[in-house]
N, C-alpha and C. Protein backbone atom coordinates (compact mmCIF):
# COMPACT_ATOMS: atom_id res chain seq x y z
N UNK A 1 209.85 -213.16 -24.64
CA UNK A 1 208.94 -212.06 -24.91
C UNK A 1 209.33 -211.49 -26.27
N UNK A 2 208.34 -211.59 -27.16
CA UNK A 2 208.54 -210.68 -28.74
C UNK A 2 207.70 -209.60 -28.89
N UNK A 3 208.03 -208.66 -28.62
CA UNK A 3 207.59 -206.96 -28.52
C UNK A 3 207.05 -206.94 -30.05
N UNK A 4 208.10 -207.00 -31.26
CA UNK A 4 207.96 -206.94 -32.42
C UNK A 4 207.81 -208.37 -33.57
N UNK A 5 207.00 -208.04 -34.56
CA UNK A 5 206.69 -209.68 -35.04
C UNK A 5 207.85 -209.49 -36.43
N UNK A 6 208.07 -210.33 -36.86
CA UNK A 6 209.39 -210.36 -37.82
C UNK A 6 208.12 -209.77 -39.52
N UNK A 7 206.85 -209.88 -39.45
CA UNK A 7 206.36 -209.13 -40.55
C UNK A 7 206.11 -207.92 -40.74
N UNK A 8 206.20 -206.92 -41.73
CA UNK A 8 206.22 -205.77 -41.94
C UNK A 8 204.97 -205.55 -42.34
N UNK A 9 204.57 -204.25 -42.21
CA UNK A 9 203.26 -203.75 -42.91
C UNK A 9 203.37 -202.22 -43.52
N UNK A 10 203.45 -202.67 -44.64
CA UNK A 10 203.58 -200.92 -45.21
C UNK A 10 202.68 -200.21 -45.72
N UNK A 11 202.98 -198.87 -45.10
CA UNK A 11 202.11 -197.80 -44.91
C UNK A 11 201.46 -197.28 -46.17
N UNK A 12 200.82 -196.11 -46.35
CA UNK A 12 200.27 -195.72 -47.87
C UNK A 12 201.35 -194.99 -48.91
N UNK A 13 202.36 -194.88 -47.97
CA UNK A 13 203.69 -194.02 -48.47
C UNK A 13 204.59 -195.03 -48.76
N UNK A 14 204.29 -196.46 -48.33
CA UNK A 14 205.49 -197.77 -48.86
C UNK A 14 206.29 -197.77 -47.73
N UNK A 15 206.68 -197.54 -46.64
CA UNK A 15 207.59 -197.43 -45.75
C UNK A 15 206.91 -198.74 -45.25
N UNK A 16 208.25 -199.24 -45.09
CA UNK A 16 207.55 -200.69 -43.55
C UNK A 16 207.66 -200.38 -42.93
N UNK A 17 206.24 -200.84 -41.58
CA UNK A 17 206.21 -200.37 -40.24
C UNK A 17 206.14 -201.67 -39.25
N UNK A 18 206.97 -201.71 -38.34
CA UNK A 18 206.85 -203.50 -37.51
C UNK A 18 205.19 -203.34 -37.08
N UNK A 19 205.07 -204.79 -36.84
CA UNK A 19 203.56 -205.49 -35.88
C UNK A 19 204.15 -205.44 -35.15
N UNK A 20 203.46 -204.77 -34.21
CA UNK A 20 203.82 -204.58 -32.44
C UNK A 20 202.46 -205.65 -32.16
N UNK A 21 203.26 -206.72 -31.13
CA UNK A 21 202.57 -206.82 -30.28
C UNK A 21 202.32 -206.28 -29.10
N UNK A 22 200.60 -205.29 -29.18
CA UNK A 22 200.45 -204.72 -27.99
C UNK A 22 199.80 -205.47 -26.97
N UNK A 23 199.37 -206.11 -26.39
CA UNK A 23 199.22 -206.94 -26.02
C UNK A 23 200.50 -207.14 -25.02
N UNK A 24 201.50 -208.07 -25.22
CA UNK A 24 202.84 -208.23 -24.54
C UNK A 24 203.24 -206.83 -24.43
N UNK A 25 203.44 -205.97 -24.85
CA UNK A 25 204.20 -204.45 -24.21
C UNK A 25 203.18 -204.59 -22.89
N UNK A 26 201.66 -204.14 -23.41
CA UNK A 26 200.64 -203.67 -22.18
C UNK A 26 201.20 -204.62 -20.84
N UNK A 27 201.78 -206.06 -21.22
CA UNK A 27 201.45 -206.75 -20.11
C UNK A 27 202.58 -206.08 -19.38
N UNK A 28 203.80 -206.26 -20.33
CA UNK A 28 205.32 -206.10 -19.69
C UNK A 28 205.02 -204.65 -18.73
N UNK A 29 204.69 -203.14 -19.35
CA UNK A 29 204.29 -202.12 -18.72
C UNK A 29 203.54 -202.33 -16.97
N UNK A 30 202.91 -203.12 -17.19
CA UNK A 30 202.06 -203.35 -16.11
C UNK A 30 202.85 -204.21 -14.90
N UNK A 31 203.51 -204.95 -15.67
CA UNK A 31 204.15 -205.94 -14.66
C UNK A 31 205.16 -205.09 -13.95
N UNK A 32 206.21 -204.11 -15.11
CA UNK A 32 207.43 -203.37 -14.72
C UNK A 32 206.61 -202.49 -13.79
N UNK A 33 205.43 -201.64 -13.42
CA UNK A 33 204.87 -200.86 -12.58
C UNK A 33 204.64 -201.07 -11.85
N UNK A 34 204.38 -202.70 -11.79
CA UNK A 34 203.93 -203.32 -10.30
C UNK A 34 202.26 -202.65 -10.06
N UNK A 35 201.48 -202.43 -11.06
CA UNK A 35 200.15 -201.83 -10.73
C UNK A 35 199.38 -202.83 -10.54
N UNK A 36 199.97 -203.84 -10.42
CA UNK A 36 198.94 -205.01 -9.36
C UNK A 36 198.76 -204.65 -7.63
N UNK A 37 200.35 -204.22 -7.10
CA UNK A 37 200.24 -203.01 -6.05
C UNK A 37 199.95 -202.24 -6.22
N UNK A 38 199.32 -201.15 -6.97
CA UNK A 38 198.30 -200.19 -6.98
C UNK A 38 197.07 -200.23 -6.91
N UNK A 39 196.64 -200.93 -7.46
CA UNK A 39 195.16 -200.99 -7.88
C UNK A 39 194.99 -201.93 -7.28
N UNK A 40 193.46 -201.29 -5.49
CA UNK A 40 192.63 -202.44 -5.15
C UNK A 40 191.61 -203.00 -6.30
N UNK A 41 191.95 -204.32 -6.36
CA UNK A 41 190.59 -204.98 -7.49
C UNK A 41 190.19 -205.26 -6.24
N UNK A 42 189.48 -205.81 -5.10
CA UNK A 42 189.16 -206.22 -4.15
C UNK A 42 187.71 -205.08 -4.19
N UNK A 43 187.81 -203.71 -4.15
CA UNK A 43 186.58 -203.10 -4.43
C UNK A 43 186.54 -202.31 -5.74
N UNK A 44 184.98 -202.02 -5.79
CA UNK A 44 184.40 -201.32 -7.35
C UNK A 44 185.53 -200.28 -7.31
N UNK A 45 185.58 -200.40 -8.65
CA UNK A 45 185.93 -199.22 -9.56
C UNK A 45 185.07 -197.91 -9.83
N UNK A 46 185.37 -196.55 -10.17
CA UNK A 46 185.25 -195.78 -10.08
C UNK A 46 184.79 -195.20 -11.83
N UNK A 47 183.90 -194.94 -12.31
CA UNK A 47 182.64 -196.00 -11.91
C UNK A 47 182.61 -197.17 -12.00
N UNK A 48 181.54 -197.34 -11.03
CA UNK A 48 181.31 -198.97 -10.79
C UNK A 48 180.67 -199.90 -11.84
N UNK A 49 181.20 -201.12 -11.67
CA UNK A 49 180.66 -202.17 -12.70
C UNK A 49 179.52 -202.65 -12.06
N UNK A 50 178.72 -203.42 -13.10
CA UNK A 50 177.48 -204.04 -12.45
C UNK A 50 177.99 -205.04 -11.74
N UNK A 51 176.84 -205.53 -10.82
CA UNK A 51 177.48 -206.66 -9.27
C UNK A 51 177.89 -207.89 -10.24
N UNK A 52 177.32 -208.32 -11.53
CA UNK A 52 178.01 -209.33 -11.86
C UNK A 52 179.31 -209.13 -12.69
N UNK A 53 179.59 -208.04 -12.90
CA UNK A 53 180.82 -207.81 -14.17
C UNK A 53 181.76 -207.71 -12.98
N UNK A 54 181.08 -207.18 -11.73
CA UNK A 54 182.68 -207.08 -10.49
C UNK A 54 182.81 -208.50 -9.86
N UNK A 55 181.98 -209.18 -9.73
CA UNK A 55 181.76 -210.84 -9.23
C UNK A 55 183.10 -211.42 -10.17
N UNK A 56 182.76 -211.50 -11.65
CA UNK A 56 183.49 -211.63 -12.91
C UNK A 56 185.25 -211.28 -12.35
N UNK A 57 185.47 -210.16 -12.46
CA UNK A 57 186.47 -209.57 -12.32
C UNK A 57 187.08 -210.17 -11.42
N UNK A 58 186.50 -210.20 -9.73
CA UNK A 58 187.16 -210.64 -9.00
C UNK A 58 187.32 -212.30 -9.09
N UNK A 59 186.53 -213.07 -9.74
CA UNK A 59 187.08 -214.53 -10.10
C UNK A 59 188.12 -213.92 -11.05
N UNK A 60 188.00 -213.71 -11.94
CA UNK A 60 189.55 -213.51 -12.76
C UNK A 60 190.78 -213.14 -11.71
N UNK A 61 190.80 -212.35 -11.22
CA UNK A 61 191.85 -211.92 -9.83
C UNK A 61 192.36 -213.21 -8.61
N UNK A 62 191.20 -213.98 -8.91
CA UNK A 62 191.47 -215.12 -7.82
C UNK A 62 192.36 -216.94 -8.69
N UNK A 63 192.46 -216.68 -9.90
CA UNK A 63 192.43 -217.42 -10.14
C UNK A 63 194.05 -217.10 -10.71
């Protein structure tokens, strides 16, 4: 897992700032929370998606 990418990007002031990959944090966060045990995907969300974007969702979940 690489949180940070070895290139810099500097700011308007010249300071280097790391590339975060957010992406890998979001996942790591999610995994360390275990909010796969939280969150039923099994029913709509609050608000609800259309019947095919939750159809969608739950193939992604099954697979």
């Amino acid at each position: 897992m690489k949180l940070f990418q070895d290139d810099k990007v500097k700011d308007m002031s010249g300071d280097e700032e790391p590339v975060v990959n957010l992406s890998e944090i979001l996942r790591q966060v999610y995994l360390e929370a275990t909010l796969d045990f939280a969150i039923d995907y099994s029913v709509q969300p609050v608000p609800p998606l259309s019947e095919g974007d939750f159809q969608w969702v739950r193939s992604l979940m099954e697979s």
